[in-house]
PDB file of N, CA and C in Angstrom:
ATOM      1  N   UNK A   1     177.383 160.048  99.948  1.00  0.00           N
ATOM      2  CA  UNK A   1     178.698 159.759 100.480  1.00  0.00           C
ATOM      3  C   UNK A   1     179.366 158.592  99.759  1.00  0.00           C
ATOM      4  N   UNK A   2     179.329 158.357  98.203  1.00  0.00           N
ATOM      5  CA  UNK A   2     179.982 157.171  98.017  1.00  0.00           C
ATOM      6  C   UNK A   2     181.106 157.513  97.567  1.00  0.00           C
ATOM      7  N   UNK A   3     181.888 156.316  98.177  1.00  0.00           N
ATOM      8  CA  UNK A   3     183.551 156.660  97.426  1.00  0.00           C
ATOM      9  C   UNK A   3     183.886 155.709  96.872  1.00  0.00           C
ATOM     10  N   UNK A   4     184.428 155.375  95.660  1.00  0.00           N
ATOM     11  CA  UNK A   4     184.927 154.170  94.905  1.00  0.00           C
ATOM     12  C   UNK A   4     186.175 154.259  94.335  1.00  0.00           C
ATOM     13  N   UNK A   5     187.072 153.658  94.886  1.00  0.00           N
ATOM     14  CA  UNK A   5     188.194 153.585  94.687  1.00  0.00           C
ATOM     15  C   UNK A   5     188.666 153.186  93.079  1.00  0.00           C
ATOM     16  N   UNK A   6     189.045 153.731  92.072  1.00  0.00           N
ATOM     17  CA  UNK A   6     189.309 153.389  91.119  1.00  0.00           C
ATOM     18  C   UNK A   6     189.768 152.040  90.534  1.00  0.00           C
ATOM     19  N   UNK A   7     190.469 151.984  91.949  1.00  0.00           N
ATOM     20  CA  UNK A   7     191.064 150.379  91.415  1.00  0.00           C
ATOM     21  C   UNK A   7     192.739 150.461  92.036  1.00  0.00           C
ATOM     22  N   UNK A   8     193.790 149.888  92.076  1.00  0.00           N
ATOM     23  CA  UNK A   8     194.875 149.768  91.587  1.00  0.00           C
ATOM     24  C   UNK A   8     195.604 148.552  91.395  1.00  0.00           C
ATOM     25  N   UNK A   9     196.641 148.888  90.486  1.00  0.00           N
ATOM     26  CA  UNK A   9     197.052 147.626  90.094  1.00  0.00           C
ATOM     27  C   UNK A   9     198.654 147.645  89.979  1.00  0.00           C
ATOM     28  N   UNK A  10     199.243 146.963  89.618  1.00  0.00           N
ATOM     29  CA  UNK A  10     200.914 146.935  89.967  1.00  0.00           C
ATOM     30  C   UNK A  10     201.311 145.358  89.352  1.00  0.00           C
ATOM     31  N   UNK A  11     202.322 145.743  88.732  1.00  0.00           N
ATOM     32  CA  UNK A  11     203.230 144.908  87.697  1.00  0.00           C
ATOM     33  C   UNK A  11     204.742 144.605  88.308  1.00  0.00           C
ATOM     34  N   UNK A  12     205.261 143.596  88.568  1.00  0.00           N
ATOM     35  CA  UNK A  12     206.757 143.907  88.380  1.00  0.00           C
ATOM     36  C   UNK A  12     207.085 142.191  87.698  1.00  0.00           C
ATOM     37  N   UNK A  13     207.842 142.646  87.168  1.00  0.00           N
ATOM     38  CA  UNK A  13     208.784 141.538  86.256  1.00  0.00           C
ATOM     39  C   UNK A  13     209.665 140.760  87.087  1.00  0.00           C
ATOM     40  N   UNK A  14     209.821 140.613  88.198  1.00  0.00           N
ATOM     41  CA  UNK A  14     210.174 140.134  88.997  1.00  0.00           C
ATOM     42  C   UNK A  14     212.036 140.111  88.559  1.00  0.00           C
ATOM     43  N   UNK A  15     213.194 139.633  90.082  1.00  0.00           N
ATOM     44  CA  UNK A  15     214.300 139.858  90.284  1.00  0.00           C
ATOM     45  C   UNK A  15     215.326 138.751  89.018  1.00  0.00           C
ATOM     46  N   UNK A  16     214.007 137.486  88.753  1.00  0.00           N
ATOM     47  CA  UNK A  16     215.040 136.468  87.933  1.00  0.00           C
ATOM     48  C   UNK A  16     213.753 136.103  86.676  1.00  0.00           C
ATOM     49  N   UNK A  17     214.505 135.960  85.617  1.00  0.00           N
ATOM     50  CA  UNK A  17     214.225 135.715  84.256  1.00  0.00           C
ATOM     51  C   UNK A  17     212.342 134.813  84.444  1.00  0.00           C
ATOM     52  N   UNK A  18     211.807 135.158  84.368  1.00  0.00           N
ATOM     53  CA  UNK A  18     210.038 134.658  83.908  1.00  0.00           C
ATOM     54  C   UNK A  18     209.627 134.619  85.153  1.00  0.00           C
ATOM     55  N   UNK A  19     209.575 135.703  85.871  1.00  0.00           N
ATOM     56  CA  UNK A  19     208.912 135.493  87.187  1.00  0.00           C
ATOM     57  C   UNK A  19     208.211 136.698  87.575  1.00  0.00           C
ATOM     58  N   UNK A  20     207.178 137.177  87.157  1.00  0.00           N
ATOM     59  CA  UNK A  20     206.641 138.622  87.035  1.00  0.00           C
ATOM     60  C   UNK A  20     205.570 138.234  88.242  1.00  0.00           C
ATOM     61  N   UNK A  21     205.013 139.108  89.173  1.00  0.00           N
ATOM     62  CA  UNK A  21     204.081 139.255  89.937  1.00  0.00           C
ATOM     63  C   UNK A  21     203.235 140.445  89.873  1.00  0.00           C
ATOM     64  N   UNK A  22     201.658 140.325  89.901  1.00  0.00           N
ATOM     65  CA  UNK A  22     200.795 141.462  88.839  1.00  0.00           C
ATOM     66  C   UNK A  22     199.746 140.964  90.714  1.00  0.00           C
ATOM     67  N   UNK A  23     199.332 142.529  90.950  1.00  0.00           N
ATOM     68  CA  UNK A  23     198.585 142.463  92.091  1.00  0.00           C
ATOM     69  C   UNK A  23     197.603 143.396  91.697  1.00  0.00           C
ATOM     70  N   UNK A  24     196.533 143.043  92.112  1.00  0.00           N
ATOM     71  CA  UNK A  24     195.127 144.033  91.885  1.00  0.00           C
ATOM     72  C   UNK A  24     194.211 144.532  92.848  1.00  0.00           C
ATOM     73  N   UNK A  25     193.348 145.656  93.384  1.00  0.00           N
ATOM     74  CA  UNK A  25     192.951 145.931  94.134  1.00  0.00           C
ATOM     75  C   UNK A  25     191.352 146.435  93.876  1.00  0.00           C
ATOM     76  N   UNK A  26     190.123 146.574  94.279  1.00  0.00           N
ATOM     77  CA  UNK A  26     189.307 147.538  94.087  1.00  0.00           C
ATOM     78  C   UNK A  26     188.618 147.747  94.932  1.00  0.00           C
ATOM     79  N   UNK A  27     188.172 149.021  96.023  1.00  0.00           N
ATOM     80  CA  UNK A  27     187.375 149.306  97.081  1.00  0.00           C
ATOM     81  C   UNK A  27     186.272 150.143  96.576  1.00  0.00           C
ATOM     82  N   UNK A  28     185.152 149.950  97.524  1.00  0.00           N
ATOM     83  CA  UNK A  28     183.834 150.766  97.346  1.00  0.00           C
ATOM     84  C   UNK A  28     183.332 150.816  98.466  1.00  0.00           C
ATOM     85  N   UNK A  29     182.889 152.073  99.062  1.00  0.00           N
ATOM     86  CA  UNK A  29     182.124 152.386  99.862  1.00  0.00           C
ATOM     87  C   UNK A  29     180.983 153.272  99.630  1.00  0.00           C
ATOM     88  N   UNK A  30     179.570 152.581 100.014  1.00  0.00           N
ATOM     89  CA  UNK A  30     178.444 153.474  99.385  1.00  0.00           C
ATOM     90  C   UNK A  30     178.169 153.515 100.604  1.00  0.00           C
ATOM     91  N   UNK A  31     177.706 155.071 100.867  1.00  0.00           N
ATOM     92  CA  UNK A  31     176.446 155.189 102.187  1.00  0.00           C
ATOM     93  C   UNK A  31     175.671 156.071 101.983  1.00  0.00           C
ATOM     94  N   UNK A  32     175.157 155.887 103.577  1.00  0.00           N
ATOM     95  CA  UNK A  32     173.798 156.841 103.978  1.00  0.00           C
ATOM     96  C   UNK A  32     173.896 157.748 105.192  1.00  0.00           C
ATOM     97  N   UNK A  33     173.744 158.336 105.573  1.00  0.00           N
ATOM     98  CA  UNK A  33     173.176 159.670 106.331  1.00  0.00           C
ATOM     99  C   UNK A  33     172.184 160.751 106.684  1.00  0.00           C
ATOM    100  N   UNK A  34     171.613 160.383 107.979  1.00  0.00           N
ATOM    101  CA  UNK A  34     170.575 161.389 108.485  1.00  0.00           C
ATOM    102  C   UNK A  34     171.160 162.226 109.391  1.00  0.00           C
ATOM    103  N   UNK A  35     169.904 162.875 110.247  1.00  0.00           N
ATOM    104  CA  UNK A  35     170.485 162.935 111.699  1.00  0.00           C
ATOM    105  C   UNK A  35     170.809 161.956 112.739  1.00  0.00           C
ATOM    106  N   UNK A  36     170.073 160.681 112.408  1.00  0.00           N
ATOM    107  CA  UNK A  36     170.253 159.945 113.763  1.00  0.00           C
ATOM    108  C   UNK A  36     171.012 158.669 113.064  1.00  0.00           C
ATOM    109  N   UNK A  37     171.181 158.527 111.809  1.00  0.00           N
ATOM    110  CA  UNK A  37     171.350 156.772 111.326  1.00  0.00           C
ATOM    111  C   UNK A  37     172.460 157.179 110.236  1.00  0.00           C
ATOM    112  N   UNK A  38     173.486 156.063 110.548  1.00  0.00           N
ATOM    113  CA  UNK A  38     174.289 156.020 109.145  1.00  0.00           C
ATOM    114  C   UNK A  38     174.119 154.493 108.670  1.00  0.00           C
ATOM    115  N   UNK A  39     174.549 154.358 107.559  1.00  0.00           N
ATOM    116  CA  UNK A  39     174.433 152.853 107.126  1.00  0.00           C
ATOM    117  C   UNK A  39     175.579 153.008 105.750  1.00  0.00           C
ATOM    118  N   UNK A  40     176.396 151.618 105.647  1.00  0.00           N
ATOM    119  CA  UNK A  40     177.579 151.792 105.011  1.00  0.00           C
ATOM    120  C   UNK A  40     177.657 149.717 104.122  1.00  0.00           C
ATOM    121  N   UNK A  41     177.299 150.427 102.665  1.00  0.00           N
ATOM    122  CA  UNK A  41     177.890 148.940 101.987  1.00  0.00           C
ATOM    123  C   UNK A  41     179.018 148.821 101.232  1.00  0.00           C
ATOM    124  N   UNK A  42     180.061 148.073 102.044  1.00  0.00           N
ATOM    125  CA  UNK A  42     181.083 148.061 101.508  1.00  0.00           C
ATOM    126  C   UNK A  42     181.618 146.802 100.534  1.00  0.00           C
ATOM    127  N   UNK A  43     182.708 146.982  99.300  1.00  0.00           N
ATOM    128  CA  UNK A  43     182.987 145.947  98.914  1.00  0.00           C
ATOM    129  C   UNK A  43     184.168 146.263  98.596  1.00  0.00           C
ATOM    130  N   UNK A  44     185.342 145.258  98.674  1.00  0.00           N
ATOM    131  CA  UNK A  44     186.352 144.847  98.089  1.00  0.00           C
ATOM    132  C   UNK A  44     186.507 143.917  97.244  1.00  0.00           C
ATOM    133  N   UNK A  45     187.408 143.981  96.498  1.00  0.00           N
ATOM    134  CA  UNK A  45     188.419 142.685  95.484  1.00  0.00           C
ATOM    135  C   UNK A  45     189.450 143.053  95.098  1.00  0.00           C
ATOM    136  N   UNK A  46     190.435 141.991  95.464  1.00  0.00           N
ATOM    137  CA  UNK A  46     191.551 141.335  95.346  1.00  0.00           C
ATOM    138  C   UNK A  46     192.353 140.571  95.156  1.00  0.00           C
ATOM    139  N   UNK A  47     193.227 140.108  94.104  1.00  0.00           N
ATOM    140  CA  UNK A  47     193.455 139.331  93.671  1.00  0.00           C
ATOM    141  C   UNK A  47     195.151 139.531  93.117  1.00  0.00           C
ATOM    142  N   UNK A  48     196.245 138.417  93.746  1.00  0.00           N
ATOM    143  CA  UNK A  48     197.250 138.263  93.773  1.00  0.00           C
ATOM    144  C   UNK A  48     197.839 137.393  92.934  1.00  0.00           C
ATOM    145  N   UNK A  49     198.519 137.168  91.522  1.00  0.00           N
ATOM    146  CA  UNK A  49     198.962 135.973  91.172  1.00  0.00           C
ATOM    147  C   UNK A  49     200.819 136.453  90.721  1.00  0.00           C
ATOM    148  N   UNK A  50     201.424 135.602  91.085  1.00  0.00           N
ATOM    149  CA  UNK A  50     202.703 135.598  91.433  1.00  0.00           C
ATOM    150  C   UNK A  50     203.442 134.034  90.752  1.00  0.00           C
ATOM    151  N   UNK A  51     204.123 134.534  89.329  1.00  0.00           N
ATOM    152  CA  UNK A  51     204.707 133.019  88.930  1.00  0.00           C
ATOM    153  C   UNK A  51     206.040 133.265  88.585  1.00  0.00           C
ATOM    154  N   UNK A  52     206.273 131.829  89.148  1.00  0.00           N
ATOM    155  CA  UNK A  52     208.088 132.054  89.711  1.00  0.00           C
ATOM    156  C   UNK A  52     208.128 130.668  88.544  1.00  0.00           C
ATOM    157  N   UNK A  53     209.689 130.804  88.468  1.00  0.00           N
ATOM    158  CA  UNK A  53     210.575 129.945  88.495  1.00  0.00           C
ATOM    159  C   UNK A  53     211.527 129.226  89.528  1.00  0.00           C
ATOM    160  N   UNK A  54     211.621 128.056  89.584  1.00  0.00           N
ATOM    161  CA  UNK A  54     212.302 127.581  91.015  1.00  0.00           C
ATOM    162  C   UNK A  54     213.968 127.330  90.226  1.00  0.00           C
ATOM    163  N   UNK A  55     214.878 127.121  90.824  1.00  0.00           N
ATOM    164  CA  UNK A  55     216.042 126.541  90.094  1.00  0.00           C
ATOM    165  C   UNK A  55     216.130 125.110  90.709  1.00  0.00           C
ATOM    166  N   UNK A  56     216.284 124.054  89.241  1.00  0.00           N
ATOM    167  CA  UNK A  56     216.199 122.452  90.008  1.00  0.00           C
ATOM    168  C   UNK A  56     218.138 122.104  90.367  1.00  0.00           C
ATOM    169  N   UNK A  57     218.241 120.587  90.971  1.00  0.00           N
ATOM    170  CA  UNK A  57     219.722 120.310  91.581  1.00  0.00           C
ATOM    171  C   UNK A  57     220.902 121.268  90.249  1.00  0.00           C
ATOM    172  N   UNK A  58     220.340 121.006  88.941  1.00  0.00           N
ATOM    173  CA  UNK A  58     221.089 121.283  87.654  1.00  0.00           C
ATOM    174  C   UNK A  58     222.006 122.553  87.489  1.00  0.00           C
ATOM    175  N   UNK A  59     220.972 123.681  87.876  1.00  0.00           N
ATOM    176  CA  UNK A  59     221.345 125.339  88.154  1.00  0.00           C
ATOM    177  C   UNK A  59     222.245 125.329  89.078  1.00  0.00           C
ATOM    178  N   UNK A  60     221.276 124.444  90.199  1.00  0.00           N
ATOM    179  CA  UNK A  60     221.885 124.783  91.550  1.00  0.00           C
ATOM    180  C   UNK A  60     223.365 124.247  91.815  1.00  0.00           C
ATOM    181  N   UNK A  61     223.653 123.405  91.022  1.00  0.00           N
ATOM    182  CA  UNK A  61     224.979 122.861  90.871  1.00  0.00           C
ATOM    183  C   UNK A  61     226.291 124.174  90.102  1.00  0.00           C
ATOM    184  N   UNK A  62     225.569 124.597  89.141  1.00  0.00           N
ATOM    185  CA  UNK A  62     226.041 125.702  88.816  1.00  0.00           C
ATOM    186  C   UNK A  62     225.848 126.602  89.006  1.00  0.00           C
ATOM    187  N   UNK A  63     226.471 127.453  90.370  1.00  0.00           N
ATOM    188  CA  UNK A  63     226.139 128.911  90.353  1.00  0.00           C
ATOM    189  C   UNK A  63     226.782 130.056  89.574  1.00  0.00           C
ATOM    190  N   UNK A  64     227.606 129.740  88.713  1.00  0.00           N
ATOM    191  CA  UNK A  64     228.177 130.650  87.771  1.00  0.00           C
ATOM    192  C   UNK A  64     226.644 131.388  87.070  1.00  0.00           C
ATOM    193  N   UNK A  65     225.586 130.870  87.140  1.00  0.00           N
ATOM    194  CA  UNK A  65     224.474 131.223  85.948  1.00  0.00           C
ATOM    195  C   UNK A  65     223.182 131.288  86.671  1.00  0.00           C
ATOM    196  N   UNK A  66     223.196 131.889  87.716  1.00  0.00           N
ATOM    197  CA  UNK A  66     222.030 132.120  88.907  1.00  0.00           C
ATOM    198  C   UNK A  66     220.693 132.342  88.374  1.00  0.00           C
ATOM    199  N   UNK A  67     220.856 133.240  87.220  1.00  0.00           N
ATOM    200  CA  UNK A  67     219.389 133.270  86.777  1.00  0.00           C
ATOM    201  C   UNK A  67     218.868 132.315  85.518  1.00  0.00           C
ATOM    202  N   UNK A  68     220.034 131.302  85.343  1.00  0.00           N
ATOM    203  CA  UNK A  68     219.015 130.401  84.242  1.00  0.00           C
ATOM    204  C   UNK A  68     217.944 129.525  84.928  1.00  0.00           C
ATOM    205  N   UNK A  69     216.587 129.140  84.044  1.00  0.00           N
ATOM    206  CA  UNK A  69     215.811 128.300  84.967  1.00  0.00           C
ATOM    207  C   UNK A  69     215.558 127.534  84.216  1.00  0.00           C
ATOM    208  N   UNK A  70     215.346 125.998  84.691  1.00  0.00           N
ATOM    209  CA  UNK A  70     215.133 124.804  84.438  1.00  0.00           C
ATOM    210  C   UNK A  70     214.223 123.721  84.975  1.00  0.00           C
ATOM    211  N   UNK A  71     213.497 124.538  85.753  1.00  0.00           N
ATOM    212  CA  UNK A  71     212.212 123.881  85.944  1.00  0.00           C
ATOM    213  C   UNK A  71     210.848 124.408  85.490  1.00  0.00           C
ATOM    214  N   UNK A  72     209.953 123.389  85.672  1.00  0.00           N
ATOM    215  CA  UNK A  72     208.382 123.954  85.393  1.00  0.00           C
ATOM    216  C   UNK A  72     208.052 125.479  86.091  1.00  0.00           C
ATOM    217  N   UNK A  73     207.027 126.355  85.734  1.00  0.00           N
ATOM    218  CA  UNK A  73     206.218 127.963  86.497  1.00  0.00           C
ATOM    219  C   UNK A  73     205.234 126.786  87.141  1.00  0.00           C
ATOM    220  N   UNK A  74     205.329 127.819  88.523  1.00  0.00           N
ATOM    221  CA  UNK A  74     204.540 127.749  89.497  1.00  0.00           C
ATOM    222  C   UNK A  74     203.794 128.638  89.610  1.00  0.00           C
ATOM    223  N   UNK A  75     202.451 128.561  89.599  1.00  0.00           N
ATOM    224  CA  UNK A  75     201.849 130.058  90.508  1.00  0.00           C
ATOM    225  C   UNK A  75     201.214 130.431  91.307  1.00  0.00           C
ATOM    226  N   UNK A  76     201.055 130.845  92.358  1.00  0.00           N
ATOM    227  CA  UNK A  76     200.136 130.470  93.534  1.00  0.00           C
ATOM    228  C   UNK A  76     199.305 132.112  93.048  1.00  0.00           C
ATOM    229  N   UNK A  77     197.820 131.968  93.104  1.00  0.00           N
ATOM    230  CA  UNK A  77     196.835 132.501  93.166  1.00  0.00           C
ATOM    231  C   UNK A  77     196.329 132.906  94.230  1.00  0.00           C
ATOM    232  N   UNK A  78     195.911 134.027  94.672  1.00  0.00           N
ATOM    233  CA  UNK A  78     194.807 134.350  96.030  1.00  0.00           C
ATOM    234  C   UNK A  78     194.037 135.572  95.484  1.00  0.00           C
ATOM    235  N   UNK A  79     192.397 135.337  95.968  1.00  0.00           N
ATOM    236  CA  UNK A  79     191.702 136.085  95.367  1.00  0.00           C
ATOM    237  C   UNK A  79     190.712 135.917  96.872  1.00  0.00           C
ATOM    238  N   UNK A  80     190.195 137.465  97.173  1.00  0.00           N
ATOM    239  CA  UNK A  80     189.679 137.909  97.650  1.00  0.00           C
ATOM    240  C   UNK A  80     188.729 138.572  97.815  1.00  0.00           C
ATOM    241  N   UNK A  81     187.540 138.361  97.975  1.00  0.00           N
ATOM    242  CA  UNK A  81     186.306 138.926  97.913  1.00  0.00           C
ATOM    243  C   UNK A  81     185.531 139.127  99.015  1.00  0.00           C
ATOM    244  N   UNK A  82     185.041 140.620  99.379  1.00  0.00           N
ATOM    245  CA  UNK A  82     184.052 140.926 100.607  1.00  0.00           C
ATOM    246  C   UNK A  82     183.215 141.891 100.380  1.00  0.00           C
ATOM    247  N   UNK A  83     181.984 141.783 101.080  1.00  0.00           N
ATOM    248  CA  UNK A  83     180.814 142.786 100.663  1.00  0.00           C
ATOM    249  C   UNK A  83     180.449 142.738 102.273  1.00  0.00           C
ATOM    250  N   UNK A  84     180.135 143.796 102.510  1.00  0.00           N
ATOM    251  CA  UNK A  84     179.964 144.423 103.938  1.00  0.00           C
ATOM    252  C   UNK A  84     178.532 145.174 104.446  1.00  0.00           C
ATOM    253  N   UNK A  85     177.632 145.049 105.425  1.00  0.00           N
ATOM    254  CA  UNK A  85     177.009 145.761 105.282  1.00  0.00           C
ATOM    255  C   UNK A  85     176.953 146.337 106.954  1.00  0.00           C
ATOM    256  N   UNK A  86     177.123 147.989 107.326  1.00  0.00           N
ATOM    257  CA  UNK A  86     177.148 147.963 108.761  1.00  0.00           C
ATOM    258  C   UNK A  86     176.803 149.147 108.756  1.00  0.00           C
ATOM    259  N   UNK A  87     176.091 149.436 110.094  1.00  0.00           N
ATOM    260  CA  UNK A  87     174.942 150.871 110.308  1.00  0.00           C
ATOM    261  C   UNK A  87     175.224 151.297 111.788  1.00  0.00           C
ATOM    262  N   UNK A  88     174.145 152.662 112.404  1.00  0.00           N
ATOM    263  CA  UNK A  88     174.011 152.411 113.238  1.00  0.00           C
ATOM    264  C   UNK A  88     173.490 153.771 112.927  1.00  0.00           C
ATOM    265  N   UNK A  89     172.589 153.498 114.580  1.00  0.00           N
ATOM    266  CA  UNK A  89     171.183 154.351 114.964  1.00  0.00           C
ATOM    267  C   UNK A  89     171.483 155.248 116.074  1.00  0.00           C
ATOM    268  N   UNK A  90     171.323 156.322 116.696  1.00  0.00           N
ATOM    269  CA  UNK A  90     171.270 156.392 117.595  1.00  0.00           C
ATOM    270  C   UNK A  90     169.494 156.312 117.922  1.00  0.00           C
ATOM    271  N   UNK A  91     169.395 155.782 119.005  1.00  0.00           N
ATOM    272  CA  UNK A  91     167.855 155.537 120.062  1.00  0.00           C
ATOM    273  C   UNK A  91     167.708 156.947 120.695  1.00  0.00           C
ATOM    274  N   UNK A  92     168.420 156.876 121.625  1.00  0.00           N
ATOM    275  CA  UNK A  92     168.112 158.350 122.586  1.00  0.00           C
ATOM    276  C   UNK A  92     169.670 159.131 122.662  1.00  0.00           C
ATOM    277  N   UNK A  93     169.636 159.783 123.619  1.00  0.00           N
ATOM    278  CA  UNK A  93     171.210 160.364 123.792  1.00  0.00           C
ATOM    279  C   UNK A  93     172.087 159.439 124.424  1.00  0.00           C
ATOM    280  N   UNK A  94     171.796 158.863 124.770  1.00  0.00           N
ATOM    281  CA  UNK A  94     173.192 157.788 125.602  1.00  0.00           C
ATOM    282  C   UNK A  94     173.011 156.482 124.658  1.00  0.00           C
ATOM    283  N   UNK A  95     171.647 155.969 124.315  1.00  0.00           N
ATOM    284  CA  UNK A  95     171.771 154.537 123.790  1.00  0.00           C
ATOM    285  C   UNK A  95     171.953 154.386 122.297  1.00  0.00           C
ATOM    286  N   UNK A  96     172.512 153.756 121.587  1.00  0.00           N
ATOM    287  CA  UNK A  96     172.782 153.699 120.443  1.00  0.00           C
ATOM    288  C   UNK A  96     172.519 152.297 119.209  1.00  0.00           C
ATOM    289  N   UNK A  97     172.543 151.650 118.486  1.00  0.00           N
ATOM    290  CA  UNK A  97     172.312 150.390 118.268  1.00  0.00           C
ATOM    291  C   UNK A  97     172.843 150.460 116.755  1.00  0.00           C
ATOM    292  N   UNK A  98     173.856 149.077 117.091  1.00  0.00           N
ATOM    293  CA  UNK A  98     174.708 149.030 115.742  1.00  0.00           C
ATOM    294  C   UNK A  98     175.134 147.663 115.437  1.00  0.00           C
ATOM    295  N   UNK A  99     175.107 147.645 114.285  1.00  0.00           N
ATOM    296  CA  UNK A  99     175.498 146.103 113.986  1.00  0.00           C
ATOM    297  C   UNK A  99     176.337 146.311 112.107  1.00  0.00           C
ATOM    298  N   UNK A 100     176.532 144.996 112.393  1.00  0.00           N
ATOM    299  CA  UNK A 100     177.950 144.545 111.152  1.00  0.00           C
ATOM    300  C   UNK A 100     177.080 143.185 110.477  1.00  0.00           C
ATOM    301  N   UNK A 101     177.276 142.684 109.258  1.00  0.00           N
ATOM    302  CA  UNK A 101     176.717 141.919 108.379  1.00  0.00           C
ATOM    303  C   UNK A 101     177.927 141.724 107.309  1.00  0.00           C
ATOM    304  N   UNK A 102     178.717 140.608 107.512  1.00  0.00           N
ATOM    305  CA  UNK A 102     179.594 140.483 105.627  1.00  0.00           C
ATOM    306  C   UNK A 102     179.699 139.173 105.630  1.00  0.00           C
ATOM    307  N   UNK A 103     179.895 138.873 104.555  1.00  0.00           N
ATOM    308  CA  UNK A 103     180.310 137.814 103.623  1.00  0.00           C
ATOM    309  C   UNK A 103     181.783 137.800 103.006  1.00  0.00           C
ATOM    310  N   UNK A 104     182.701 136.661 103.234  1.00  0.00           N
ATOM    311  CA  UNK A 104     183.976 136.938 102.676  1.00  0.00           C
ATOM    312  C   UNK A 104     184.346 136.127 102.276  1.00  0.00           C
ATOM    313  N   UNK A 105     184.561 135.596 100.935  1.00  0.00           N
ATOM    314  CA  UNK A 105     185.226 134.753 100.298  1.00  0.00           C
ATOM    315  C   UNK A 105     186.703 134.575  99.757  1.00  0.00           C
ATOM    316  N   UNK A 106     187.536 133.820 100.235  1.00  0.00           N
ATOM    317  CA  UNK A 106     189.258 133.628 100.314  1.00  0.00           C
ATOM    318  C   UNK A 106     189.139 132.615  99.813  1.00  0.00           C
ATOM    319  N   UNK A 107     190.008 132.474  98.159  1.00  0.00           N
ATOM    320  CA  UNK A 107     190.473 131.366  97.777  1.00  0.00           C
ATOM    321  C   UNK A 107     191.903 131.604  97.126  1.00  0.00           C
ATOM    322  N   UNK A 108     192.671 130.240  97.693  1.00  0.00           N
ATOM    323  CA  UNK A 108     194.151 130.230  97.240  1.00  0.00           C
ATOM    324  C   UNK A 108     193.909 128.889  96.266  1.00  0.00           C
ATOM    325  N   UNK A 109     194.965 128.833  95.211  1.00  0.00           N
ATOM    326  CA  UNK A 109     194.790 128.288  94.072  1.00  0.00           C
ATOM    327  C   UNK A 109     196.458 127.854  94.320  1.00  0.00           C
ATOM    328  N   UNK A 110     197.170 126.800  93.592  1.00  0.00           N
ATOM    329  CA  UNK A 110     198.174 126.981  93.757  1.00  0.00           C
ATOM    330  C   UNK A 110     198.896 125.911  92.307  1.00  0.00           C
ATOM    331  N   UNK A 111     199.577 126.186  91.307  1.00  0.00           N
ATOM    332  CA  UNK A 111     199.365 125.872  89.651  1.00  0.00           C
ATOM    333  C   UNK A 111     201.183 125.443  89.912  1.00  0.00           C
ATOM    334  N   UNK A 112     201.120 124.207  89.677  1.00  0.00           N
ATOM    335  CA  UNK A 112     202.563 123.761  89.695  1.00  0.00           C
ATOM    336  C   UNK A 112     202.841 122.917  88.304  1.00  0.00           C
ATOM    337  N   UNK A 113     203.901 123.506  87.625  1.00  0.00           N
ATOM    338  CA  UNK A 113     203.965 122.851  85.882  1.00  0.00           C
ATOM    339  C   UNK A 113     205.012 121.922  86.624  1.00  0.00           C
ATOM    340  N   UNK A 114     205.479 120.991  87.659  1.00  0.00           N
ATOM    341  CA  UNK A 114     206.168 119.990  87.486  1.00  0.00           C
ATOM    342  C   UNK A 114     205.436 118.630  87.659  1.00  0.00           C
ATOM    343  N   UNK A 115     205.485 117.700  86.519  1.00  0.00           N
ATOM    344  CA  UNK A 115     204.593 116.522  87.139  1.00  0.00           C
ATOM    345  C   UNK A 115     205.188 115.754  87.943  1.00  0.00           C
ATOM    346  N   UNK A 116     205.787 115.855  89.065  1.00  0.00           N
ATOM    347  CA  UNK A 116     205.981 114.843  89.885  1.00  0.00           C
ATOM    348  C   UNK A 116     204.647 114.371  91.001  1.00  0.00           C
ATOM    349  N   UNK A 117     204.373 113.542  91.619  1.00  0.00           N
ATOM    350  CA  UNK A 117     203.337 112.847  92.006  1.00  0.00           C
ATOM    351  C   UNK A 117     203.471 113.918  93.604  1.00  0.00           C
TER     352      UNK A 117
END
């Protein structure tokens, strides 16, 4: 029963001049199967990075020119990682016994090119 998601991924160049956002995905599910027991290890990853341009007082003073930019790329990062492990038995006809096991790691990153303090 395993299914593994190929992956997907996605690009866009975003609405104003150097600001593209690129998102990534990948799922997996491996299992098992009897008559009485299933058992299922799952994993994901994911990972988001998104870099903008901000417009500083300068632009913003001039809106004749909305998409020029004049400050430092920013980029905030998030990356996502989980591995899963969850089963279950049946005992008799009414009683059953099941349990869940994961690990998940979330980290946001966040990359600012202006040096102010």
């Amino acid at each position: 029963m395993p299914s593994i998601s190929p992956g997907r991924a996605l690009h866009d160049d975003g609405w104003r001049l150097k600001s593209p956002t690129d998102l990534a995905r990948v799922f997996g599910d491996l299992g098992w199967r009897d008559g009485r027991s299933e058992l299922h290890l799952i994993t994901l990853a994911a990972t988001t990075r998104s870099r903008n341009r901000s417009r500083n007082p300068h632009s913003a003073a001039r809106p004749r020119y909305p998409l020029r930019l004049h400050d430092a790329r920013k980029a905030p990062i998030i990356k996502l990682r989980l591995l899963a492990l969850n089963g279950n038995s049946a005992l008799t006809s009414t009683w059953s016994l099941q349990g869940n096991v994961y690990v998940r790691a979330f980290r946001q990153q966040h990359i600012d090119g202006n040096f102010a303090d």
